[in-house]
PDB file of N, CA and C in Angstrom:
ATOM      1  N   UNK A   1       0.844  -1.173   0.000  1.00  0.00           N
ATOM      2  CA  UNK A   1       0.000   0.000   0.000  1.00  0.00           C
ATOM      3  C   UNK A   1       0.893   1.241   0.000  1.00  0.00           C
ATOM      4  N   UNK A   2       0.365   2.331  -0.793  1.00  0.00           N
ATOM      5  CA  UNK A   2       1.213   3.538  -0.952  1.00  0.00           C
ATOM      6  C   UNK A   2       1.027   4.148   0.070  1.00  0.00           C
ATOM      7  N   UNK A   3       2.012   5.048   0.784  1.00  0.00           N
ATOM      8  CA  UNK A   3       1.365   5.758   1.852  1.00  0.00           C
ATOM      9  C   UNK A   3       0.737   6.760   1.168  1.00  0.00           C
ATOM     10  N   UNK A   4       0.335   7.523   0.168  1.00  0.00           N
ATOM     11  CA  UNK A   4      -0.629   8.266  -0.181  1.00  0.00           C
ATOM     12  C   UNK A   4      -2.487   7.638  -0.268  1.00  0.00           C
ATOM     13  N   UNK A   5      -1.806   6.405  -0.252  1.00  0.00           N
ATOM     14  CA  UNK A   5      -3.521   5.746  -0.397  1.00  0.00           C
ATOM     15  C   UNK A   5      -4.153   5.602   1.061  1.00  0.00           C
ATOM     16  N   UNK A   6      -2.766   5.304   2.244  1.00  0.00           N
ATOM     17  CA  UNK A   6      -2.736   5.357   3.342  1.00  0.00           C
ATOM     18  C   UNK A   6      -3.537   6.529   3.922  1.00  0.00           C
ATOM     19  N   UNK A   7      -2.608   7.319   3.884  1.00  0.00           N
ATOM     20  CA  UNK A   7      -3.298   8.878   4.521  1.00  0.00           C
ATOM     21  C   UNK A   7      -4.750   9.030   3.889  1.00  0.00           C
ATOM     22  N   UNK A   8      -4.733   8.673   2.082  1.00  0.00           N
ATOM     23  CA  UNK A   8      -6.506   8.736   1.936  1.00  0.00           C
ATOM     24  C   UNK A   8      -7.413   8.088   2.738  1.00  0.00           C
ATOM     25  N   UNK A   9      -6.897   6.890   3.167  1.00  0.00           N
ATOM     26  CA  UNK A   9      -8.124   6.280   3.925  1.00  0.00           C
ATOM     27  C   UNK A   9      -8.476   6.712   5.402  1.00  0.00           C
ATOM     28  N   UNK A  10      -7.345   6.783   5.448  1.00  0.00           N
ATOM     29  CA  UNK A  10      -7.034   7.522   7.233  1.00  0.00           C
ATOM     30  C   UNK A  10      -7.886   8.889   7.237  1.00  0.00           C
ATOM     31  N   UNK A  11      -8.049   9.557   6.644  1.00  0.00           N
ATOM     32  CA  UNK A  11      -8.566  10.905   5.800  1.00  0.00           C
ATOM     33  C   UNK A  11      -9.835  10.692   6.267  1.00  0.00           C
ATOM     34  N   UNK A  12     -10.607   9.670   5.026  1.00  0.00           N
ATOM     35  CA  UNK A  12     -11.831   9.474   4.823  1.00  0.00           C
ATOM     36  C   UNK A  12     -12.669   8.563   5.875  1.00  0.00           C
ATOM     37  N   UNK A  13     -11.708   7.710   6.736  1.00  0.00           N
ATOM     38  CA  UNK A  13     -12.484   7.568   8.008  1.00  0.00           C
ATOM     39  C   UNK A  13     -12.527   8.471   8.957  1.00  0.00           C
ATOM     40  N   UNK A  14     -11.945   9.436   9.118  1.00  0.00           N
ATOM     41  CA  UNK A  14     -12.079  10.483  10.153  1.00  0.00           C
ATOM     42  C   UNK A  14     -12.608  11.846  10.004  1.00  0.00           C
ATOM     43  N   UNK A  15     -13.164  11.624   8.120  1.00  0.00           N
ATOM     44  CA  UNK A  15     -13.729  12.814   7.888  1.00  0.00           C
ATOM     45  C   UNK A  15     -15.595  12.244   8.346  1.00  0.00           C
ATOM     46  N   UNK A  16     -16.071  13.627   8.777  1.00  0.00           N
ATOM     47  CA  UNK A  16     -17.448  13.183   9.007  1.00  0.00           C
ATOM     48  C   UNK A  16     -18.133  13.145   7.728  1.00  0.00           C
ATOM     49  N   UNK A  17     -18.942  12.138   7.918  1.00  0.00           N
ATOM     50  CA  UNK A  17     -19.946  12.015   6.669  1.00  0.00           C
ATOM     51  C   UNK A  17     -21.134  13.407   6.570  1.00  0.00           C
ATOM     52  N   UNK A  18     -21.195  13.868   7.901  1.00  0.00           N
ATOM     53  CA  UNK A  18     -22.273  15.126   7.083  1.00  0.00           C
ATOM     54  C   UNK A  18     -21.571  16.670   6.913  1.00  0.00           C
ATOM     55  N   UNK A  19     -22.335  17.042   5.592  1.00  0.00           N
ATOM     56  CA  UNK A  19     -21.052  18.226   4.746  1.00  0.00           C
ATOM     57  C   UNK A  19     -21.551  19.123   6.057  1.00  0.00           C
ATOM     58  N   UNK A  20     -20.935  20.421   5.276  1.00  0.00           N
ATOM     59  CA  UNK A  20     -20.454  21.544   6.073  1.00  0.00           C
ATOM     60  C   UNK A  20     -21.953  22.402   5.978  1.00  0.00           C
ATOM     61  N   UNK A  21     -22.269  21.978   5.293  1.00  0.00           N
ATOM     62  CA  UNK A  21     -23.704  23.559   4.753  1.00  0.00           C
ATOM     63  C   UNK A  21     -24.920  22.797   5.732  1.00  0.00           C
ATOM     64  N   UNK A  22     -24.563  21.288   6.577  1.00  0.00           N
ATOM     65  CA  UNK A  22     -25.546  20.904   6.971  1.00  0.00           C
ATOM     66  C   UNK A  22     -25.662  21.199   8.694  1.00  0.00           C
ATOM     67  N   UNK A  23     -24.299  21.396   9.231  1.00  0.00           N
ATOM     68  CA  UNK A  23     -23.846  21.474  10.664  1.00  0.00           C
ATOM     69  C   UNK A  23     -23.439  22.716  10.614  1.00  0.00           C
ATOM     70  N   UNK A  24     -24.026  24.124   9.898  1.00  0.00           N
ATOM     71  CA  UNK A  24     -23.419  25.001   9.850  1.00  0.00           C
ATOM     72  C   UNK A  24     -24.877  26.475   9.579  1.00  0.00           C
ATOM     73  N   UNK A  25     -25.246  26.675  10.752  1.00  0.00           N
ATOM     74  CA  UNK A  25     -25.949  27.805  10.761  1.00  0.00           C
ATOM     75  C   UNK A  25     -25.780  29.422  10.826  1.00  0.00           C
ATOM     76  N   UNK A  26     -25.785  30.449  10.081  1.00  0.00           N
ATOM     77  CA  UNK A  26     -25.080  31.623  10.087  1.00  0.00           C
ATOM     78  C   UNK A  26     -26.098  32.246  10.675  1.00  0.00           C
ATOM     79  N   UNK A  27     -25.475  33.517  11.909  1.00  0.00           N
ATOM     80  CA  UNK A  27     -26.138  34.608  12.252  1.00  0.00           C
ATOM     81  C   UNK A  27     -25.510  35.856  11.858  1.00  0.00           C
ATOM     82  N   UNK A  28     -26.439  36.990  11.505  1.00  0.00           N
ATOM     83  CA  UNK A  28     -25.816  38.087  10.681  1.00  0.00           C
ATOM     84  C   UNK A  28     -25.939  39.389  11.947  1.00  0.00           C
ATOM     85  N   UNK A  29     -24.895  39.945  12.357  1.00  0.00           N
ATOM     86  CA  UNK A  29     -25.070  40.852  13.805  1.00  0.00           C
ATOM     87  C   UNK A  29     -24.431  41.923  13.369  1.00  0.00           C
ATOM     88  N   UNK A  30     -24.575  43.513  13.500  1.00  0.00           N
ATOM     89  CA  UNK A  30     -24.107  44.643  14.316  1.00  0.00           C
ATOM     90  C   UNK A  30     -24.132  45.079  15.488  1.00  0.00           C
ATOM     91  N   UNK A  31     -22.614  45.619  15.746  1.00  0.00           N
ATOM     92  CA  UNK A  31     -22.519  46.283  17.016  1.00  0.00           C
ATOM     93  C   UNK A  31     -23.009  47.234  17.297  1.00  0.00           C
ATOM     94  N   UNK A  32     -23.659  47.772  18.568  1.00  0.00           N
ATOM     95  CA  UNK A  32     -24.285  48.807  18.754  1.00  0.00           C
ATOM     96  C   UNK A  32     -23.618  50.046  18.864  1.00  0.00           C
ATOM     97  N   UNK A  33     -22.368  49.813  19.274  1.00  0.00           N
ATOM     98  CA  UNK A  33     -21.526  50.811  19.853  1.00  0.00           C
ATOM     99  C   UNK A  33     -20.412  51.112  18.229  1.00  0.00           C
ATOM    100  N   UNK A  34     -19.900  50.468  17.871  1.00  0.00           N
ATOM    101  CA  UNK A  34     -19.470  50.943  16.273  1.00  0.00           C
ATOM    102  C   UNK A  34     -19.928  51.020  14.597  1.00  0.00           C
ATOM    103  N   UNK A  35     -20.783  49.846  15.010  1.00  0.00           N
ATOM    104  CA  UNK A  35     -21.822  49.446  13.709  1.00  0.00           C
ATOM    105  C   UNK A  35     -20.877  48.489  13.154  1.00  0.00           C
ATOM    106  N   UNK A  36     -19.887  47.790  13.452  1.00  0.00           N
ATOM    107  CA  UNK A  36     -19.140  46.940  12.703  1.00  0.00           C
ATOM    108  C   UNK A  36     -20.450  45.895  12.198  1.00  0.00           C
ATOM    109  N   UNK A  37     -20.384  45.011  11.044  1.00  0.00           N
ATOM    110  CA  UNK A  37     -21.137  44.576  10.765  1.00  0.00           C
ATOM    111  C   UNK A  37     -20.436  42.670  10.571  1.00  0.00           C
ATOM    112  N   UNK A  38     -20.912  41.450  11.554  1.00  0.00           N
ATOM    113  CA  UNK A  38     -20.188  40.312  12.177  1.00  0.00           C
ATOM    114  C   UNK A  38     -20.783  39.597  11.223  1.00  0.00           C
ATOM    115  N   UNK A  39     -20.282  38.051  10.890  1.00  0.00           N
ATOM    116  CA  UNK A  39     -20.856  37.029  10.773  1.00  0.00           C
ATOM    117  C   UNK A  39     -20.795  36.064  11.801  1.00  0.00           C
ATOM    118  N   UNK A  40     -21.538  35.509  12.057  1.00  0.00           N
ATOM    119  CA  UNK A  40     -20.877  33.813  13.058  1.00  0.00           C
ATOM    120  C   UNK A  40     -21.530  33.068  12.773  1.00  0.00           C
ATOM    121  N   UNK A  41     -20.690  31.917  12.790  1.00  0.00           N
ATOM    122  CA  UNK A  41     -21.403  30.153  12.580  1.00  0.00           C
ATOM    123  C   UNK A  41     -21.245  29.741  13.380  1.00  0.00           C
ATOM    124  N   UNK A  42     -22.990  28.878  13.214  1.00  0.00           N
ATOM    125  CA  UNK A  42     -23.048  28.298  14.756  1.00  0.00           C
ATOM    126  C   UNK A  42     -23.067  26.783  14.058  1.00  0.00           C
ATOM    127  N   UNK A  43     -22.303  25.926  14.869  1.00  0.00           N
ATOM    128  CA  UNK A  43     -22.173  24.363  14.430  1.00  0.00           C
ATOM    129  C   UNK A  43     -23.193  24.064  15.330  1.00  0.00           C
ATOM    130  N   UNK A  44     -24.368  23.053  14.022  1.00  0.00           N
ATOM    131  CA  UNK A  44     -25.388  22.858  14.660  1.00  0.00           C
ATOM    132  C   UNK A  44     -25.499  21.321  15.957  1.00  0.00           C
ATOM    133  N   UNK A  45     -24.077  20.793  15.452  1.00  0.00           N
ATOM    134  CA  UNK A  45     -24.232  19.320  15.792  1.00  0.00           C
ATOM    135  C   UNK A  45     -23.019  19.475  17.324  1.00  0.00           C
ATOM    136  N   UNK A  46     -22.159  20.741  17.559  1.00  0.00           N
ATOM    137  CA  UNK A  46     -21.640  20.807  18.166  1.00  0.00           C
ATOM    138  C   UNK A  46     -21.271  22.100  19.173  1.00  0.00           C
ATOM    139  N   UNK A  47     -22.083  22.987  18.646  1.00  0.00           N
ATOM    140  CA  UNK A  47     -22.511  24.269  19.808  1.00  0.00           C
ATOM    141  C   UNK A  47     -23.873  24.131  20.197  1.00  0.00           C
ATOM    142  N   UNK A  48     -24.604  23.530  19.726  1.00  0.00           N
ATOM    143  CA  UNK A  48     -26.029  23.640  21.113  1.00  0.00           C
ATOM    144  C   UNK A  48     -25.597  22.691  22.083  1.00  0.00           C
ATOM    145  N   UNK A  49     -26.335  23.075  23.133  1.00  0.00           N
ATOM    146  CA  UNK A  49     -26.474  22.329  24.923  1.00  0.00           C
ATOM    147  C   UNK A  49     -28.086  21.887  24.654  1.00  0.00           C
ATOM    148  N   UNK A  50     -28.369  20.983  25.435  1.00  0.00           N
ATOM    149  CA  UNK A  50     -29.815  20.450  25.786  1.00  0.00           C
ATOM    150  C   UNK A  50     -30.401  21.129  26.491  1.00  0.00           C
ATOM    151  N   UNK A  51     -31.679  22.224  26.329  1.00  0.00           N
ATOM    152  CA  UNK A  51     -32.094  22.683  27.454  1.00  0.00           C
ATOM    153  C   UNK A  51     -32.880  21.794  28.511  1.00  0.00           C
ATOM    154  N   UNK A  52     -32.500  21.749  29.327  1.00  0.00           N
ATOM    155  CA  UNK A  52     -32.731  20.538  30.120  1.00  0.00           C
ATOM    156  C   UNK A  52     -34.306  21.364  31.169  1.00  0.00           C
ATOM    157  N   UNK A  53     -34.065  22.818  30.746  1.00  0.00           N
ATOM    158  CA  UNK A  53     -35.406  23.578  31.858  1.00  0.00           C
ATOM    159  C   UNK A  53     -36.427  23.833  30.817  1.00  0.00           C
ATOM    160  N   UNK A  54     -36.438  23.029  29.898  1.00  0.00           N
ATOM    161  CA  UNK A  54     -37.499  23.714  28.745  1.00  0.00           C
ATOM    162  C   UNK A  54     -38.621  22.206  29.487  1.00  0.00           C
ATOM    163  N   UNK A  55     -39.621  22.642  28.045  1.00  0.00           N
ATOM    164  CA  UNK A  55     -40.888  22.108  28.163  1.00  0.00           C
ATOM    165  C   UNK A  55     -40.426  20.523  28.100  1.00  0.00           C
ATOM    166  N   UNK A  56     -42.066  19.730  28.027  1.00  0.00           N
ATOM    167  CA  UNK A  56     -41.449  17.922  27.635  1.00  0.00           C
ATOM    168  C   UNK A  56     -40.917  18.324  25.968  1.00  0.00           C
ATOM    169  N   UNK A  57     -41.143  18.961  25.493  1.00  0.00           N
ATOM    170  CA  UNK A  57     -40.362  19.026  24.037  1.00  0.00           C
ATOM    171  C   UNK A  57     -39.172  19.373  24.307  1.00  0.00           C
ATOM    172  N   UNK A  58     -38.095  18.211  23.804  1.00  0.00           N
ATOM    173  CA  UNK A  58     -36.246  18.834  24.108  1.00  0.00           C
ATOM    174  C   UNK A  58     -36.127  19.661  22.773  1.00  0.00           C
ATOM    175  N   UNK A  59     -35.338  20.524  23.456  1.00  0.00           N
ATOM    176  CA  UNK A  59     -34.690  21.986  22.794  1.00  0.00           C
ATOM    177  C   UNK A  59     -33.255  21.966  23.040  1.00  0.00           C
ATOM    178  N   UNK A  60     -32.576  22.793  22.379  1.00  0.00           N
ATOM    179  CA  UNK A  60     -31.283  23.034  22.459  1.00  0.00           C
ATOM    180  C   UNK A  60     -31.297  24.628  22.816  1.00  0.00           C
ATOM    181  N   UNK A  61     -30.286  25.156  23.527  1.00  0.00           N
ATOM    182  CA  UNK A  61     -29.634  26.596  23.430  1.00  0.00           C
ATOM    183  C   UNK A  61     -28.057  26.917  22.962  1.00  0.00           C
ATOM    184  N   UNK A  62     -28.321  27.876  22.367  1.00  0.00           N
ATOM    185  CA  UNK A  62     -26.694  28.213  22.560  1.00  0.00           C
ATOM    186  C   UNK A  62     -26.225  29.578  22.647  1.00  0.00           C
ATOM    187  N   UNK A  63     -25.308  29.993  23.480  1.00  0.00           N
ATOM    188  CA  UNK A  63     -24.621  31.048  24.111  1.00  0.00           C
ATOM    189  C   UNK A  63     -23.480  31.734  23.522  1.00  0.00           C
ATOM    190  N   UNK A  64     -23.427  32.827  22.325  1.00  0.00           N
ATOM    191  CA  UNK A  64     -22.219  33.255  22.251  1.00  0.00           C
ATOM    192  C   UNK A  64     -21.729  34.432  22.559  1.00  0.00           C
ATOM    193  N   UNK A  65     -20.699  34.872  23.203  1.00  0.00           N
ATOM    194  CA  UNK A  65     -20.014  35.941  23.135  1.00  0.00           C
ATOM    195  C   UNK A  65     -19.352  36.253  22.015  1.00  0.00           C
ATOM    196  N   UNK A  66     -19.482  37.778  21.471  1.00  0.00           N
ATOM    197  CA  UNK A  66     -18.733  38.307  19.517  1.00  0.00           C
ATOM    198  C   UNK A  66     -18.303  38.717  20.109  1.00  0.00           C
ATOM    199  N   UNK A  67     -16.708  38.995  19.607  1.00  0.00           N
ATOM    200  CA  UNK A  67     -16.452  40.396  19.747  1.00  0.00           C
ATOM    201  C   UNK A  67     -15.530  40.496  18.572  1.00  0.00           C
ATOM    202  N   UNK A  68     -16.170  41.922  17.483  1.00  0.00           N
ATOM    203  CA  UNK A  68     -15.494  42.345  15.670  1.00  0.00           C
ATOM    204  C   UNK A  68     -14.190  42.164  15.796  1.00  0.00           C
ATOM    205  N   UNK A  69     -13.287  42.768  14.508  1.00  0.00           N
ATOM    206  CA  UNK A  69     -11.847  42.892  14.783  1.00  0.00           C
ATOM    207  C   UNK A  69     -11.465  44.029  14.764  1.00  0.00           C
ATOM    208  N   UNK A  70     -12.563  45.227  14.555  1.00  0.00           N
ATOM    209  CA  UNK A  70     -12.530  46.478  15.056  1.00  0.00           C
ATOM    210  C   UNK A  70     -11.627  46.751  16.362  1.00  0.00           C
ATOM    211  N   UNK A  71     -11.550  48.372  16.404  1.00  0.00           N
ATOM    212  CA  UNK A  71     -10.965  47.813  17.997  1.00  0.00           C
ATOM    213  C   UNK A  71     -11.383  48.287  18.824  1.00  0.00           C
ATOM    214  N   UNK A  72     -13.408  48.406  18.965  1.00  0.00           N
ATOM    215  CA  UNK A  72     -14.181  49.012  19.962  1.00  0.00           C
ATOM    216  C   UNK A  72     -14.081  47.712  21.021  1.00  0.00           C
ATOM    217  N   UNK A  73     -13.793  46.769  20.480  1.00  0.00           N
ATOM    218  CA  UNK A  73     -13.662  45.646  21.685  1.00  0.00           C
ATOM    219  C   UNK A  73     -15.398  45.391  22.567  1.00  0.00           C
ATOM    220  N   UNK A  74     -16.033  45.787  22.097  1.00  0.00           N
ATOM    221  CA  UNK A  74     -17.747  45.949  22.450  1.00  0.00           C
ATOM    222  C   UNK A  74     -18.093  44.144  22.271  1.00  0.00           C
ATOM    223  N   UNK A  75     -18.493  43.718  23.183  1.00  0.00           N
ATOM    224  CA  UNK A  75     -19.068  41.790  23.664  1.00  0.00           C
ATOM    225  C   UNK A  75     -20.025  42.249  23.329  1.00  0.00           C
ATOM    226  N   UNK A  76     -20.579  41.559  22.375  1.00  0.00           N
ATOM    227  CA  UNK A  76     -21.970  41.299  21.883  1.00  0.00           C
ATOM    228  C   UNK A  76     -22.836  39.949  22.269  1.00  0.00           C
ATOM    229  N   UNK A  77     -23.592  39.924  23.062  1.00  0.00           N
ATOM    230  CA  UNK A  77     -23.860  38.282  23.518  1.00  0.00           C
ATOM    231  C   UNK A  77     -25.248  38.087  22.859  1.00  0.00           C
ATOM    232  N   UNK A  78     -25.164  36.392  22.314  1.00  0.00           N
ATOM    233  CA  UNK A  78     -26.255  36.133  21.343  1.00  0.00           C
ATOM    234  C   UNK A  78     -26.957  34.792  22.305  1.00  0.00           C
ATOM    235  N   UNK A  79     -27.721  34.801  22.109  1.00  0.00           N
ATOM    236  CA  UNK A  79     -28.658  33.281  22.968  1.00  0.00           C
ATOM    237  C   UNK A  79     -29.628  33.260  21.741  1.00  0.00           C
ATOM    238  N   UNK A  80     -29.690  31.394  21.568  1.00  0.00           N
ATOM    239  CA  UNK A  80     -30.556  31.055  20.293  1.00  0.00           C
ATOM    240  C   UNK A  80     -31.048  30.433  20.863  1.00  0.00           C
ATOM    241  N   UNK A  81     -32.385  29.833  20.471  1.00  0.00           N
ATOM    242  CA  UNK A  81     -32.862  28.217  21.511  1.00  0.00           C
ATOM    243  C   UNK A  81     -33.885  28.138  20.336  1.00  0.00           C
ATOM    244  N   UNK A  82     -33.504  26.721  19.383  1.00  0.00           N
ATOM    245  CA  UNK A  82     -33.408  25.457  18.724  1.00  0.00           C
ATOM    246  C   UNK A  82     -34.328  24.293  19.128  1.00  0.00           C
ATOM    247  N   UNK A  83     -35.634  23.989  18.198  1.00  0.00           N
ATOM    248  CA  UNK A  83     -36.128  23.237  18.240  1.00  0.00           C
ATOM    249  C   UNK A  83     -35.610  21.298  18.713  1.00  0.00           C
ATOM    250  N   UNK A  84     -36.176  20.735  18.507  1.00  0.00           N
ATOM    251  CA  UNK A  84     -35.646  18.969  18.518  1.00  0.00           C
ATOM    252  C   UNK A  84     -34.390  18.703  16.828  1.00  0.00           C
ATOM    253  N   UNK A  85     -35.218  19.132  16.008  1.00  0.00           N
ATOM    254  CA  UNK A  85     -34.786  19.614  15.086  1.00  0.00           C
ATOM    255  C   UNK A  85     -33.426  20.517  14.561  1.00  0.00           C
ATOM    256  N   UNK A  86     -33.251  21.140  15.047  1.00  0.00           N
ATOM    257  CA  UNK A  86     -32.237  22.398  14.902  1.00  0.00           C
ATOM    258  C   UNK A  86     -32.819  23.270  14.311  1.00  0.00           C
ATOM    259  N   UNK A  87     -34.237  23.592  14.639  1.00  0.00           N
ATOM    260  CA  UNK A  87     -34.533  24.897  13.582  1.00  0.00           C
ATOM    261  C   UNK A  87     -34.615  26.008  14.428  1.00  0.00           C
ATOM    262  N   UNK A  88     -34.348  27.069  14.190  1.00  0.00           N
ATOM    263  CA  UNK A  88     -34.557  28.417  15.213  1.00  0.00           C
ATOM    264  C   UNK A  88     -35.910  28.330  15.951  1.00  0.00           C
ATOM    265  N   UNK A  89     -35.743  28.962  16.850  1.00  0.00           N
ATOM    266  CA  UNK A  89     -37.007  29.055  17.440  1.00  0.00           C
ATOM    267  C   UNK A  89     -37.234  30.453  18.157  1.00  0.00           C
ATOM    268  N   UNK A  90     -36.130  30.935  18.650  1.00  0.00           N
ATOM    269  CA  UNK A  90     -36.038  32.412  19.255  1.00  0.00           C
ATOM    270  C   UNK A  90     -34.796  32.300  19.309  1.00  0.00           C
ATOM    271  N   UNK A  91     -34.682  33.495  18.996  1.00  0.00           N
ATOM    272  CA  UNK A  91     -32.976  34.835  19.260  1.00  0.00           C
ATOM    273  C   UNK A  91     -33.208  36.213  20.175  1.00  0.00           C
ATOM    274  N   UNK A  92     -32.235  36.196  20.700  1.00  0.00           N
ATOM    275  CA  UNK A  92     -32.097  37.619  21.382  1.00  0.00           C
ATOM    276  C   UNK A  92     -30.552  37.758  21.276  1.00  0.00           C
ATOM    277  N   UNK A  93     -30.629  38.802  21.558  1.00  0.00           N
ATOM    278  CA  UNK A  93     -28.943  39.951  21.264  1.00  0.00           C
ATOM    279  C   UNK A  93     -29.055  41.015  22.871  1.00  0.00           C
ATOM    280  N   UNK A  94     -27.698  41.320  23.447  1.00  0.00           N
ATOM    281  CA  UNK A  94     -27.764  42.522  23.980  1.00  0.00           C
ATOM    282  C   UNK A  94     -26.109  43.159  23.505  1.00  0.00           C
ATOM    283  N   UNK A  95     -26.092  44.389  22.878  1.00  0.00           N
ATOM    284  CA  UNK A  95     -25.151  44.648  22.564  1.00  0.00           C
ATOM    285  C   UNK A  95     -24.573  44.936  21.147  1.00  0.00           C
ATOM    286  N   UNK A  96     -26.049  44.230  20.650  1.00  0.00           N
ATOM    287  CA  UNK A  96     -25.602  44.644  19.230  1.00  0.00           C
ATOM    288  C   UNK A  96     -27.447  44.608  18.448  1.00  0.00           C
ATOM    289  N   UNK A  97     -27.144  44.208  17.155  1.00  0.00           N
ATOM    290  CA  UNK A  97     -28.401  44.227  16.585  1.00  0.00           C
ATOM    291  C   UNK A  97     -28.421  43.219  15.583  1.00  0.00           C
ATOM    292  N   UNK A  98     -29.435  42.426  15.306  1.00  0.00           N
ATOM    293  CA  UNK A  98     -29.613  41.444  13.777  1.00  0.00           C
ATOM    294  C   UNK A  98     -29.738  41.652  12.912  1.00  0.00           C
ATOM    295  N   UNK A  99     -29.025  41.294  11.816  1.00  0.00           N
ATOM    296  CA  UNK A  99     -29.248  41.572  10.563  1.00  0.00           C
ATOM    297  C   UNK A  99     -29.587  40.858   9.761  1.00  0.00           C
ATOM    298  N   UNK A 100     -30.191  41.057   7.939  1.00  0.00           N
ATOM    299  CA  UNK A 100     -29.702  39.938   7.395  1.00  0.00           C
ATOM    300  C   UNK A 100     -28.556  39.690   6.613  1.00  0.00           C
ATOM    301  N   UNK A 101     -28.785  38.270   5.719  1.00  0.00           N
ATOM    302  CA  UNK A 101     -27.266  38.257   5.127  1.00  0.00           C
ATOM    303  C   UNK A 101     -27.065  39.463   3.407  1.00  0.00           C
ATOM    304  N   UNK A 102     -28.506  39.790   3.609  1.00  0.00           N
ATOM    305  CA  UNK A 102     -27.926  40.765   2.355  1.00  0.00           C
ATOM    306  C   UNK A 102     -27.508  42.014   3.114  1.00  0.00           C
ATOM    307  N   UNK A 103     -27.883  42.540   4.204  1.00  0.00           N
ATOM    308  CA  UNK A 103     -27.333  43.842   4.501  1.00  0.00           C
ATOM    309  C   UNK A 103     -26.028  43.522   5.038  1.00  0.00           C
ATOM    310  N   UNK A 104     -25.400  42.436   5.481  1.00  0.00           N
ATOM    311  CA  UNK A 104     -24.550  41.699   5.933  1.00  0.00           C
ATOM    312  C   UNK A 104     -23.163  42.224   4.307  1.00  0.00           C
ATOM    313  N   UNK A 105     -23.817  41.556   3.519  1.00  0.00           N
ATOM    314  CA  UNK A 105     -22.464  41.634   2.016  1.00  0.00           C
ATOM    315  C   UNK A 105     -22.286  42.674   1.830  1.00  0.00           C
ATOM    316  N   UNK A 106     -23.945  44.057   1.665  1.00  0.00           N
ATOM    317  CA  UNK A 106     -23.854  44.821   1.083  1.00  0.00           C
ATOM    318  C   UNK A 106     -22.912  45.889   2.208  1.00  0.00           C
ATOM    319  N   UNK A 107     -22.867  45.227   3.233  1.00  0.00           N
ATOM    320  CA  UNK A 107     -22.193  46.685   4.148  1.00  0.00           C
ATOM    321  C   UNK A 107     -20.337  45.942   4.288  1.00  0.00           C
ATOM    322  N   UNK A 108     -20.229  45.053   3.490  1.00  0.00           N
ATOM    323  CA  UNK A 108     -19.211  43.908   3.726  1.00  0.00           C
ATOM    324  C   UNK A 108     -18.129  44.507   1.854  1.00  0.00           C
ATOM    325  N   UNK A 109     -18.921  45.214   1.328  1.00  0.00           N
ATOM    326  CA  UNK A 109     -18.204  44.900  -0.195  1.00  0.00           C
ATOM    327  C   UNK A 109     -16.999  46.037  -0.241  1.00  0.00           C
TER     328      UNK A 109
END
């Protein structure tokens, strides 16, 4: 065996079978205090927690602290909470504001 065929297999067992566009949710944010304008991805299969205080329906949350590469240095904190599913269910922000992804490019070009 070649070691190039080697490392392929070694590769392809340790790559995960589900792509990137599937474990990969974008939120579009401005800061309040500069207007920098953020992206972040949230990995769906590996940043939510179980909300364990929700209803008998399990939910997920997840918690992030932004902060731009501006240098207002302004923490923007995001909380999502995620159906059984992974589908949104509610967002809140303190610190900044939501956007979408077209005002996101167009303030990005």
């Amino acid at each position: 065996m070649h070691m190039s065929s080697l490392i392929q297999r070694l590769t392809n067992f340790f790559t995960s079978a589900r792509k990137e566009d599937e474990a990969g949710y974008w939120i579009f944010l401005g800061c309040d205090r500069c207007g920098e304008l953020l992206r972040v991805r949230i990995n769906l299969f590996n940043d939510l927690s179980v909300d364990y205080e929700g209803e008998k329906n399990q939910t997920y949350f997840c918690r992030k602290i932004v902060v731009g590469k501006g240098g207002c240095f302004q923490r923007i904190e995001v909380e999502l909470l995620f159906d059984r599913d992974r589908r949104l269910l509610q967002k809140d922000i303190s610190g900044g504001y939501f956007i979408n992804q077209g005002e996101y490019q167009a303030g990005n070009q």
